[in-house]
PDB file of N, CA and C in Angstrom:
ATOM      1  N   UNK A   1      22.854   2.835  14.266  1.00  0.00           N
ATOM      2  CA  UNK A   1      21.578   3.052  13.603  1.00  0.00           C
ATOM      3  C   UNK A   1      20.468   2.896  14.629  1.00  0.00           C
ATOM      4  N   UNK A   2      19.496   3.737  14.660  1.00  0.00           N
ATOM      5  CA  UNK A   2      18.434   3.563  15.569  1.00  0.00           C
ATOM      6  C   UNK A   2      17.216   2.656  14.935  1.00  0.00           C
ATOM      7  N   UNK A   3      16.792   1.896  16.185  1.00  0.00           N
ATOM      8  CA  UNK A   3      16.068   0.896  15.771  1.00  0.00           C
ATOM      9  C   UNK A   3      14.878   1.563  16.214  1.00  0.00           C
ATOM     10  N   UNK A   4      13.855   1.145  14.951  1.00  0.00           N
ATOM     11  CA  UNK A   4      12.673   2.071  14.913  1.00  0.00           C
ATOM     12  C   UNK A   4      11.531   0.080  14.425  1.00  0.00           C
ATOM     13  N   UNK A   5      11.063   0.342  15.519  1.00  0.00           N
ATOM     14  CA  UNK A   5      10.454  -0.989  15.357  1.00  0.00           C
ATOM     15  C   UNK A   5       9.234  -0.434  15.416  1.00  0.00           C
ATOM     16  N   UNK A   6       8.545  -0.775  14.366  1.00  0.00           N
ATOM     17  CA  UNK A   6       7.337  -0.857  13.534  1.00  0.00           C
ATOM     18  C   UNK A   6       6.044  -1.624  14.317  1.00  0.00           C
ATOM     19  N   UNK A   7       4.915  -0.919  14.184  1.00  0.00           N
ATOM     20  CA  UNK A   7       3.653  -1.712  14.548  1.00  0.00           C
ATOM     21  C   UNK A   7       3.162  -2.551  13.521  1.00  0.00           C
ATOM     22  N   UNK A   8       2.743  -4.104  13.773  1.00  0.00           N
ATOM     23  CA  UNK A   8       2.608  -4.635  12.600  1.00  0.00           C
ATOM     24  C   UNK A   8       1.562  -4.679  12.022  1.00  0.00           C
ATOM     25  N   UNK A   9       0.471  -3.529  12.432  1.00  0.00           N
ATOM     26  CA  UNK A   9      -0.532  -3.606  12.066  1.00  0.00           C
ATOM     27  C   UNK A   9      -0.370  -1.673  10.769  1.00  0.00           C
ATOM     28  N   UNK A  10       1.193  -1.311  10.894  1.00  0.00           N
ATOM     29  CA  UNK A  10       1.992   0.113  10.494  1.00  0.00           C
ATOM     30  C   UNK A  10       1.309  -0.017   8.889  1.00  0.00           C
ATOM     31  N   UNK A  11       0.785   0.717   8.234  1.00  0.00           N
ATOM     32  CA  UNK A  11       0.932   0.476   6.583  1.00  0.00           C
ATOM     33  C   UNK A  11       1.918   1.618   6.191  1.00  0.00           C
ATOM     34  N   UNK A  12       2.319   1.010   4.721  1.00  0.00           N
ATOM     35  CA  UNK A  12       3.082   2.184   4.516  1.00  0.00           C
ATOM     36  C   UNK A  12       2.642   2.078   2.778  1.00  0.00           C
ATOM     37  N   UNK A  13       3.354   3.216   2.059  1.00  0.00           N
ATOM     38  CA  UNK A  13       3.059   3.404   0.362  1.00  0.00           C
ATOM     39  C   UNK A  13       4.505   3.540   0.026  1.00  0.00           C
ATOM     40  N   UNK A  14       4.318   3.531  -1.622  1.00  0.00           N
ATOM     41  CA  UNK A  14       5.528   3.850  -2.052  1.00  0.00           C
ATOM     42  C   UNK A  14       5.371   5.844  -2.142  1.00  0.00           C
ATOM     43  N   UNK A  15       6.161   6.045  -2.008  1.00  0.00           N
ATOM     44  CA  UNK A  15       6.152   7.453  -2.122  1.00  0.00           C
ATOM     45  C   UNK A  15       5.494   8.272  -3.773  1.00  0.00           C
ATOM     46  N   UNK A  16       4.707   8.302  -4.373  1.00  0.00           N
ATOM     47  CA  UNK A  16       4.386   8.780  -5.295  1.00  0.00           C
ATOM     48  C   UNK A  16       5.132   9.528  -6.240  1.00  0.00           C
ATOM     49  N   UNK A  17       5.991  10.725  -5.678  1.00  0.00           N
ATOM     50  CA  UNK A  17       6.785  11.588  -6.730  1.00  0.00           C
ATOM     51  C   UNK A  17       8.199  10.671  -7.441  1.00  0.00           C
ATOM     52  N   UNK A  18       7.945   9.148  -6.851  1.00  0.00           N
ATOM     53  CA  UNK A  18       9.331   8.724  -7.314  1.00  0.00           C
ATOM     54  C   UNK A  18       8.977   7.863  -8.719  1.00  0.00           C
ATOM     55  N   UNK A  19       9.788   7.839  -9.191  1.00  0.00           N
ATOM     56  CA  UNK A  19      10.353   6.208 -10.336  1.00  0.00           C
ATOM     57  C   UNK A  19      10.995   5.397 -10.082  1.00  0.00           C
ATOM     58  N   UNK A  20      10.302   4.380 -10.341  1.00  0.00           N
ATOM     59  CA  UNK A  20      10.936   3.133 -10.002  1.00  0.00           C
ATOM     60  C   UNK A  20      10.750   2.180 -11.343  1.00  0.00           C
ATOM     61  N   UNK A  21      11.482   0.778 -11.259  1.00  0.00           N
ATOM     62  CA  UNK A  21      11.306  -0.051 -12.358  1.00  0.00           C
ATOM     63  C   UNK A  21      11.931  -1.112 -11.643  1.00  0.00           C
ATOM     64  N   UNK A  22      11.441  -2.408 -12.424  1.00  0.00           N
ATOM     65  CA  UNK A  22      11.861  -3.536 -11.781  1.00  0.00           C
ATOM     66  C   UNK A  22      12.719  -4.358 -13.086  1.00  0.00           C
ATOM     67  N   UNK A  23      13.983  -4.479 -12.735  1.00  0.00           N
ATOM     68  CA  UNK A  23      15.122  -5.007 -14.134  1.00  0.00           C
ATOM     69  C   UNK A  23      15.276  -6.353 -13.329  1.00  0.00           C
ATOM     70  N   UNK A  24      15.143  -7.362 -14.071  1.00  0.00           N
ATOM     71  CA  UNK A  24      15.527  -8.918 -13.448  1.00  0.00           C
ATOM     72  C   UNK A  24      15.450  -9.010 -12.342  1.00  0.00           C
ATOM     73  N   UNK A  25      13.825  -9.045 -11.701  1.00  0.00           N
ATOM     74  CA  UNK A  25      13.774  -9.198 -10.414  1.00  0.00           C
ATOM     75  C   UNK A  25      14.228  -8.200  -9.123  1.00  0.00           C
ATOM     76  N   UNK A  26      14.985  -7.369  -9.425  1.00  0.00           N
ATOM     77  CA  UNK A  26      15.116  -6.320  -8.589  1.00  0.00           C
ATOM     78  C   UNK A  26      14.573  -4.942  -9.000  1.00  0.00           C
ATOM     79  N   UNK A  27      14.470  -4.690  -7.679  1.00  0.00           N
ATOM     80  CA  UNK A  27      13.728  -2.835  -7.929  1.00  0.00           C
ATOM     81  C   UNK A  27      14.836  -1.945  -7.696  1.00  0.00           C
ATOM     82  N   UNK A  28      14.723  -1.192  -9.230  1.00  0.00           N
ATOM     83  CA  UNK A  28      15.643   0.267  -9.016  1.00  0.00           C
ATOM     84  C   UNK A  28      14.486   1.380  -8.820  1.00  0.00           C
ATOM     85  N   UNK A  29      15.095   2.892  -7.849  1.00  0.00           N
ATOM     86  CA  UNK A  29      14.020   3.334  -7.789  1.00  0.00           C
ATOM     87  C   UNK A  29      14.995   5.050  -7.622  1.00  0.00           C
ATOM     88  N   UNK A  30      14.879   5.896  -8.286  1.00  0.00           N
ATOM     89  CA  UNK A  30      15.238   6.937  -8.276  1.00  0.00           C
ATOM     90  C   UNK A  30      14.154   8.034  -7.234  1.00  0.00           C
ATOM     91  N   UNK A  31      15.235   7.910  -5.814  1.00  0.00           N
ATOM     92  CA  UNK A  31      14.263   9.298  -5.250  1.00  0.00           C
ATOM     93  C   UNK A  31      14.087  10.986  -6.059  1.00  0.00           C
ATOM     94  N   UNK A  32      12.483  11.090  -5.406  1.00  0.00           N
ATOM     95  CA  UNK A  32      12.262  12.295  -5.847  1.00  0.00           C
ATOM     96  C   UNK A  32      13.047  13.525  -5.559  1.00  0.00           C
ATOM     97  N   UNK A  33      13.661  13.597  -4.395  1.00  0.00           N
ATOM     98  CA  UNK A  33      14.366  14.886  -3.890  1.00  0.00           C
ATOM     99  C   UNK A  33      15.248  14.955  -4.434  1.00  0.00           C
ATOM    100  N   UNK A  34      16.603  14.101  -4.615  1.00  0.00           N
ATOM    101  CA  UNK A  34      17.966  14.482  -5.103  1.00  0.00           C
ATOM    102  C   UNK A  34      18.402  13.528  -6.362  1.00  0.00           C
ATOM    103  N   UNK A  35      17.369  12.678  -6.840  1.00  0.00           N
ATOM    104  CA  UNK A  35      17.490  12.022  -8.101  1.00  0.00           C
ATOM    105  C   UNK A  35      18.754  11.283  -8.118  1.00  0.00           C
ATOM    106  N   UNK A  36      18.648  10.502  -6.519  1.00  0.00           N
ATOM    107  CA  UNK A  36      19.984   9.135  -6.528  1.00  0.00           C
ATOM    108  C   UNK A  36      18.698   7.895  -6.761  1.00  0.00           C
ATOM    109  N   UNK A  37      19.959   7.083  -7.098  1.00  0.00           N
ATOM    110  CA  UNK A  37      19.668   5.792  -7.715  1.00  0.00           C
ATOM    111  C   UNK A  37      19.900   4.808  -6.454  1.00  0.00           C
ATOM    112  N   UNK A  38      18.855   4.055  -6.245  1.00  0.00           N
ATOM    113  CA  UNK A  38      18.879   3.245  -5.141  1.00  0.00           C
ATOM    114  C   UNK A  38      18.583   2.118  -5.723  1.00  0.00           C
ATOM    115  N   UNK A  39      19.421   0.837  -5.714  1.00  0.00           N
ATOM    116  CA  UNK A  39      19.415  -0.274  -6.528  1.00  0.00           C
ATOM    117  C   UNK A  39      19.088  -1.814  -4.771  1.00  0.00           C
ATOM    118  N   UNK A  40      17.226  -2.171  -4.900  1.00  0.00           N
ATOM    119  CA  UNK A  40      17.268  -2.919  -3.765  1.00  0.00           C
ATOM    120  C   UNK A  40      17.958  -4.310  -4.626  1.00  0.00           C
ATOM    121  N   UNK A  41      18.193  -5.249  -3.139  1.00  0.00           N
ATOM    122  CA  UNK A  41      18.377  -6.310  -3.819  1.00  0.00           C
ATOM    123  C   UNK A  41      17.314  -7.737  -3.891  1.00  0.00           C
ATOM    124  N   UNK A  42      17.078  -8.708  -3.957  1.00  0.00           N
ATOM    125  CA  UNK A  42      16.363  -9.694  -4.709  1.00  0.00           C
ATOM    126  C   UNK A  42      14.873  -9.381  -3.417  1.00  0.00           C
ATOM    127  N   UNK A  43      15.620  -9.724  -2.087  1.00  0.00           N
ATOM    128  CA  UNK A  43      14.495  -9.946  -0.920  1.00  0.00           C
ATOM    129  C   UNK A  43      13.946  -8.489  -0.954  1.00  0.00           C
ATOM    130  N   UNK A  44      14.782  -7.107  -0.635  1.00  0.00           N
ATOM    131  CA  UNK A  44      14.161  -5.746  -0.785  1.00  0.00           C
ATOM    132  C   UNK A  44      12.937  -5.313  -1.556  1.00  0.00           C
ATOM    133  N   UNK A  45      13.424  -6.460  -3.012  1.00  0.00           N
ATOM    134  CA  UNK A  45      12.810  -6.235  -3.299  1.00  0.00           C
ATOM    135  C   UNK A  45      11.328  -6.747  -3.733  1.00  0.00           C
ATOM    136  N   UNK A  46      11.303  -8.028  -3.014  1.00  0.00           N
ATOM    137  CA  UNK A  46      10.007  -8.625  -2.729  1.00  0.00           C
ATOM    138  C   UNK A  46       9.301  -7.833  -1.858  1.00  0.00           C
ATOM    139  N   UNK A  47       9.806  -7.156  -0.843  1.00  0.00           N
ATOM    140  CA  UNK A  47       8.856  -6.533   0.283  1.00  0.00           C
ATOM    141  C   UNK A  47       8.796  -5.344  -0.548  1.00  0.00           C
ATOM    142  N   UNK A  48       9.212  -4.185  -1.802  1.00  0.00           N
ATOM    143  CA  UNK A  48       8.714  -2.754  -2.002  1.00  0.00           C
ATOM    144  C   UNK A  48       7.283  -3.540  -3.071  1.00  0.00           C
ATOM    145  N   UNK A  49       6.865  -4.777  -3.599  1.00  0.00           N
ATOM    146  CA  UNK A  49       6.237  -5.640  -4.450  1.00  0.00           C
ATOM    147  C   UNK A  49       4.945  -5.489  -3.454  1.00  0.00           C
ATOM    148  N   UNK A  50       4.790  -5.875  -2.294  1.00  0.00           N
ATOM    149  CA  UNK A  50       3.843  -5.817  -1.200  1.00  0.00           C
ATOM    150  C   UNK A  50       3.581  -4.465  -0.714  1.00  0.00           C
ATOM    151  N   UNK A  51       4.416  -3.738  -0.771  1.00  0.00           N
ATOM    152  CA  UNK A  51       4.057  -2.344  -0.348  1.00  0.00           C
ATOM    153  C   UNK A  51       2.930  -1.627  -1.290  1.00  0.00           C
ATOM    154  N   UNK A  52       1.821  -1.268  -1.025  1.00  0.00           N
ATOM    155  CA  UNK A  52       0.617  -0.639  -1.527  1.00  0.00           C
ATOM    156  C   UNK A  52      -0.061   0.099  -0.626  1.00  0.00           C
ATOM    157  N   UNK A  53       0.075   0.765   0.283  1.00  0.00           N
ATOM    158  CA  UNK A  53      -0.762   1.590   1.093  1.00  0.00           C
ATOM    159  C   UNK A  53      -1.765   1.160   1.519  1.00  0.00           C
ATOM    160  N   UNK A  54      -1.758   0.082   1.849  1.00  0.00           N
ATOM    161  CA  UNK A  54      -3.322  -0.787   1.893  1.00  0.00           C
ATOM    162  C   UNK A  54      -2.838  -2.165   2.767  1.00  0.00           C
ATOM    163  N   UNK A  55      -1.438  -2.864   2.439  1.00  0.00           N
ATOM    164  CA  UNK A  55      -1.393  -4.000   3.158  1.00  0.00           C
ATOM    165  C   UNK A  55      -0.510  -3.803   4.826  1.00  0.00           C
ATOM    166  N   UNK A  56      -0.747  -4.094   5.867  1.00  0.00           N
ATOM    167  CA  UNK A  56      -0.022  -4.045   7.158  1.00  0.00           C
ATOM    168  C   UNK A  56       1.001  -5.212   7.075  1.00  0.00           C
ATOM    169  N   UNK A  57       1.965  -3.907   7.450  1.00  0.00           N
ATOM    170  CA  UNK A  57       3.439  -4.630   7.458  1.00  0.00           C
ATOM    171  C   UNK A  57       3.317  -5.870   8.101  1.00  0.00           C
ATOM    172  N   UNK A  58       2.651  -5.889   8.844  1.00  0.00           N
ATOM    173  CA  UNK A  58       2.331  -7.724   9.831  1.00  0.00           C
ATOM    174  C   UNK A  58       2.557  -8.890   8.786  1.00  0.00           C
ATOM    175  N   UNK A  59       1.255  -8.287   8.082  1.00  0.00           N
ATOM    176  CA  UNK A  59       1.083  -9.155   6.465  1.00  0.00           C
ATOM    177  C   UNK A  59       1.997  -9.776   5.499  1.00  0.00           C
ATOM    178  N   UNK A  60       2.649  -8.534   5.882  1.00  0.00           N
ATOM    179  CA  UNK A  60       4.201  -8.417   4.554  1.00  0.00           C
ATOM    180  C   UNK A  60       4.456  -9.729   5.096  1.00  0.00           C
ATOM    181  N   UNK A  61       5.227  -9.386   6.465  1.00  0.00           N
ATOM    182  CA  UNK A  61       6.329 -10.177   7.263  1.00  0.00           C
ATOM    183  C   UNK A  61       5.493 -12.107   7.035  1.00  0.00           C
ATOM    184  N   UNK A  62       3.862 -12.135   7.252  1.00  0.00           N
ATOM    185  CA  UNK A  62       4.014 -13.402   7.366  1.00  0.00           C
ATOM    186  C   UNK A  62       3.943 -13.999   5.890  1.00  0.00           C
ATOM    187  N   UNK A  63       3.648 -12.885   5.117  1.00  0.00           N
ATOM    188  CA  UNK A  63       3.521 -13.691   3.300  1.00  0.00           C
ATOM    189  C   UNK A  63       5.295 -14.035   3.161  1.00  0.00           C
ATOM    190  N   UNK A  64       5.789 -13.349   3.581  1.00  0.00           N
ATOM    191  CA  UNK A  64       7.235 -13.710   2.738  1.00  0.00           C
ATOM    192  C   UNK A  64       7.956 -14.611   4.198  1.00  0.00           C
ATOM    193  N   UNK A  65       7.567 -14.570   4.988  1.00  0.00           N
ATOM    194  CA  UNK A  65       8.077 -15.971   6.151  1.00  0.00           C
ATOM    195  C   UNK A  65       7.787 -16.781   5.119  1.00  0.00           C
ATOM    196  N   UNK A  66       6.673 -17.011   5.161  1.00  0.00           N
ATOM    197  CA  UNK A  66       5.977 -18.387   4.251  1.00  0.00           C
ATOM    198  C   UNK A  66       6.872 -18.893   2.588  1.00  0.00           C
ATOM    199  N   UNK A  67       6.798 -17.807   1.811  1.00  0.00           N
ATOM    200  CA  UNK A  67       7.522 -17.145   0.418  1.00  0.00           C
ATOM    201  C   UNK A  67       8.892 -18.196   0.707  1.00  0.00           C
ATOM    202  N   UNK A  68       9.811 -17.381   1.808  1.00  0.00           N
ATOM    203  CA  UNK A  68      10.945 -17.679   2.101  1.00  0.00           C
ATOM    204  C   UNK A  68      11.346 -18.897   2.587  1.00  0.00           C
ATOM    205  N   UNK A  69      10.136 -19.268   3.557  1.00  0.00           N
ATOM    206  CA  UNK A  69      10.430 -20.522   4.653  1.00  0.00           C
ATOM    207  C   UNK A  69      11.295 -19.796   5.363  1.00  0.00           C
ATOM    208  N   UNK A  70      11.024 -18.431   5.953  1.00  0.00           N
ATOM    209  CA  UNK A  70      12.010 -18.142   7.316  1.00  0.00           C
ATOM    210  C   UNK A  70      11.653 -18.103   8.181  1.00  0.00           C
ATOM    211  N   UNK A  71      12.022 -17.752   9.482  1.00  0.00           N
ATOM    212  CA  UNK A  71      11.472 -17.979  10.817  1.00  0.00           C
ATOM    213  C   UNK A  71      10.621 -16.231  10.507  1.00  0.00           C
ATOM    214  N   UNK A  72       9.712 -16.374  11.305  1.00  0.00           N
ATOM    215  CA  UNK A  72       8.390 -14.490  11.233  1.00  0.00           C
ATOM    216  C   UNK A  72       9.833 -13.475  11.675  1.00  0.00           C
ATOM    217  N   UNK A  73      10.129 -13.916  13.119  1.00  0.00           N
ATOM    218  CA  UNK A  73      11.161 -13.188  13.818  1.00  0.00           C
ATOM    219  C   UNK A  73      12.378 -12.436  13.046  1.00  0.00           C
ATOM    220  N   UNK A  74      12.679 -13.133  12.123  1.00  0.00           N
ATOM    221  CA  UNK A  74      14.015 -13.162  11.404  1.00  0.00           C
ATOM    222  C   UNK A  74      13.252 -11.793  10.337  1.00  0.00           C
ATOM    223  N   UNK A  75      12.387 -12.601   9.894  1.00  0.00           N
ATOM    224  CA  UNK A  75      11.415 -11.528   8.439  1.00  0.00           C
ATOM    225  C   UNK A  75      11.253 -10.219   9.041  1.00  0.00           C
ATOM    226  N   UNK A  76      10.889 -10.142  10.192  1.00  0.00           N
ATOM    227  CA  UNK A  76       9.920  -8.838  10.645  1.00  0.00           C
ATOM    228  C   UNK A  76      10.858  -7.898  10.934  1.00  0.00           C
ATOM    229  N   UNK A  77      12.388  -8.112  11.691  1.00  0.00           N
ATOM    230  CA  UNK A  77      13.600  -7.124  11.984  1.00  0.00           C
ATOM    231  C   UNK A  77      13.724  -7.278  10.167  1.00  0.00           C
ATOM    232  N   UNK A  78      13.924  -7.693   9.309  1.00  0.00           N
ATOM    233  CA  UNK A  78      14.655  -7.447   8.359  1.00  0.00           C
ATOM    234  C   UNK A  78      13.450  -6.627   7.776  1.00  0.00           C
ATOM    235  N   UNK A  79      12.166  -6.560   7.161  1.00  0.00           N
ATOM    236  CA  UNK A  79      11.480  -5.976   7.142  1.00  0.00           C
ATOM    237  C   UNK A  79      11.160  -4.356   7.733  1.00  0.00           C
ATOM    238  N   UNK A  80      11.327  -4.432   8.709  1.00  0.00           N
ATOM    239  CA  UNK A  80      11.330  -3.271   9.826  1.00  0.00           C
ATOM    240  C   UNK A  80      12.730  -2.659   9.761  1.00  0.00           C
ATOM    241  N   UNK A  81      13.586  -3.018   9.085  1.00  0.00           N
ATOM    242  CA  UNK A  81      14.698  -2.657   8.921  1.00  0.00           C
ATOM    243  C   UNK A  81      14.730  -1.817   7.725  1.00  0.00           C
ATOM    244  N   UNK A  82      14.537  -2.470   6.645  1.00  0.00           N
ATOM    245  CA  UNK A  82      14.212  -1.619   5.191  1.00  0.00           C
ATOM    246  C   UNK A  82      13.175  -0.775   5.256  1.00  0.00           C
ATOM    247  N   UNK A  83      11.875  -0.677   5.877  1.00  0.00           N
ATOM    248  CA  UNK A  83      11.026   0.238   5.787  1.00  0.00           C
ATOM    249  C   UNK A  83      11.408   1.377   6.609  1.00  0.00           C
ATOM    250  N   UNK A  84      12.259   1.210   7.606  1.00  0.00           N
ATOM    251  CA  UNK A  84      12.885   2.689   8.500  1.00  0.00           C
ATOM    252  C   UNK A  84      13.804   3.146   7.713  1.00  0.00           C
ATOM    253  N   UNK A  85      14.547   3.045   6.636  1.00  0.00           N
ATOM    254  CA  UNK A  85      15.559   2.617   5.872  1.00  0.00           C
ATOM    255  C   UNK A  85      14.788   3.916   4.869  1.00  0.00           C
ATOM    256  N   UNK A  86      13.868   3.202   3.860  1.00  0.00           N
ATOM    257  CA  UNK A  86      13.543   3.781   3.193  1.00  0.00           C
ATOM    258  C   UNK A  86      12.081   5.245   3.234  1.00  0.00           C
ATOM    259  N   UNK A  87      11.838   4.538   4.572  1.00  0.00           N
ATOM    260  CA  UNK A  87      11.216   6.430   5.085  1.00  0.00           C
ATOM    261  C   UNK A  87      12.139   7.482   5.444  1.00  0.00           C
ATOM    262  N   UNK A  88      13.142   7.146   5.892  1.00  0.00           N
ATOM    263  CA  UNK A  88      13.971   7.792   6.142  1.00  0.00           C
ATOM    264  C   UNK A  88      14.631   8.115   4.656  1.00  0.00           C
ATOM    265  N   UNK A  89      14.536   7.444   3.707  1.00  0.00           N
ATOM    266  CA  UNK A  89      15.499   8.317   2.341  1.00  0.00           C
ATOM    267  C   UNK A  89      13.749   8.999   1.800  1.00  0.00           C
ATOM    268  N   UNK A  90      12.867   8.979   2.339  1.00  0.00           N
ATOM    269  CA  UNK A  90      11.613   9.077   1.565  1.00  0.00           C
ATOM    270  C   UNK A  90      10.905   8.795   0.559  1.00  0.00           C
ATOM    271  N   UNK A  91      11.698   7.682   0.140  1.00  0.00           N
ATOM    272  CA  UNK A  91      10.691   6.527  -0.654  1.00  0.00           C
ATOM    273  C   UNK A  91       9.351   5.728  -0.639  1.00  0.00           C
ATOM    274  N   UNK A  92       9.548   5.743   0.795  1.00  0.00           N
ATOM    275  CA  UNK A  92       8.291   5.260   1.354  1.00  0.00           C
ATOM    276  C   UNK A  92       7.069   6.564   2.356  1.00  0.00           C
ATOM    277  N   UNK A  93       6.356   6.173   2.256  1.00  0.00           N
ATOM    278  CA  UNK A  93       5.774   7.207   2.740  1.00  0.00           C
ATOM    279  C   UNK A  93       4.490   6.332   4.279  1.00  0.00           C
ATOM    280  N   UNK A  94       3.814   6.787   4.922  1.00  0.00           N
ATOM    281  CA  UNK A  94       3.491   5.807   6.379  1.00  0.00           C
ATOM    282  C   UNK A  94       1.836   6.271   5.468  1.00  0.00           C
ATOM    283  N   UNK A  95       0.898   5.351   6.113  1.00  0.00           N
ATOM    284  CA  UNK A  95      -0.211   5.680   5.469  1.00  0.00           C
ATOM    285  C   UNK A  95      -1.241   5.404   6.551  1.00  0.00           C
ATOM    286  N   UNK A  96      -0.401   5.363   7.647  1.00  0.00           N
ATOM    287  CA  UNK A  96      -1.494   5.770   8.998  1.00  0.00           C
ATOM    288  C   UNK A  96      -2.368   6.724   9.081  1.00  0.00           C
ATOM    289  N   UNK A  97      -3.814   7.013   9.506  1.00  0.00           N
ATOM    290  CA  UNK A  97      -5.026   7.916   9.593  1.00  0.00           C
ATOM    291  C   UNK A  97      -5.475   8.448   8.321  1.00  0.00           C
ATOM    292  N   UNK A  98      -5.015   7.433   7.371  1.00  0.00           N
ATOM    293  CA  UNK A  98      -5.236   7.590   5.877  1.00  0.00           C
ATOM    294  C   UNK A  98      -6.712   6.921   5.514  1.00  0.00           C
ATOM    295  N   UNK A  99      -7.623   6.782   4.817  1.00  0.00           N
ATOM    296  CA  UNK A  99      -8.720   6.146   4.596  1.00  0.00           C
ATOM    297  C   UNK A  99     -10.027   6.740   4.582  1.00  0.00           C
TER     298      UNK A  99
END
């Protein structure tokens, strides 16, 4: 897998054409293109909760260090991990030169 490491100042959105819903704490979210079912799990889905087109991933990483009590380091690859993750299925969308 190629590692696509993120600026932490990167924003990103949820992709608009999709549905999503949140069942006991986790987010299910049906992409728009081929209408699969992507089921995150508990932490995934604290960080798609922060995602708004408006907050920098930096942000994410130190609210849920804190959230979690994890080390930033640990948050920010796992973070930066799901958001390459899910631009790449196009769930997420980048919201750079946006404003």
């Amino acid at each position: 897998m190629t590692s696509l490491h993120q600026d932490a100042s990167a924003v990103f959105r949820r992709n608009p054409k999709l549905a999503w819903r949140e069942i006991d704490g986790e987010v299910v979210i049906i992409s728009p293109d081929d209408s699969v079912l992507h089921e995150l799990n508990e932490t995934a889905s604290a960080v798609w909760r922060h995602i708004d087109g408006k907050l920098p991933l930096g942000e994410i990483v130190k609210t849920l260090a804190e959230t979690y009590d994890a080390p930033v380091e640990t948050v920010q690859a796992d973070v930066e991990e799901l958001a390459a993750d899910l631009t790449a299925k196009n769930l997420l969308l980048t919201s750079e030169g946006e404003g």
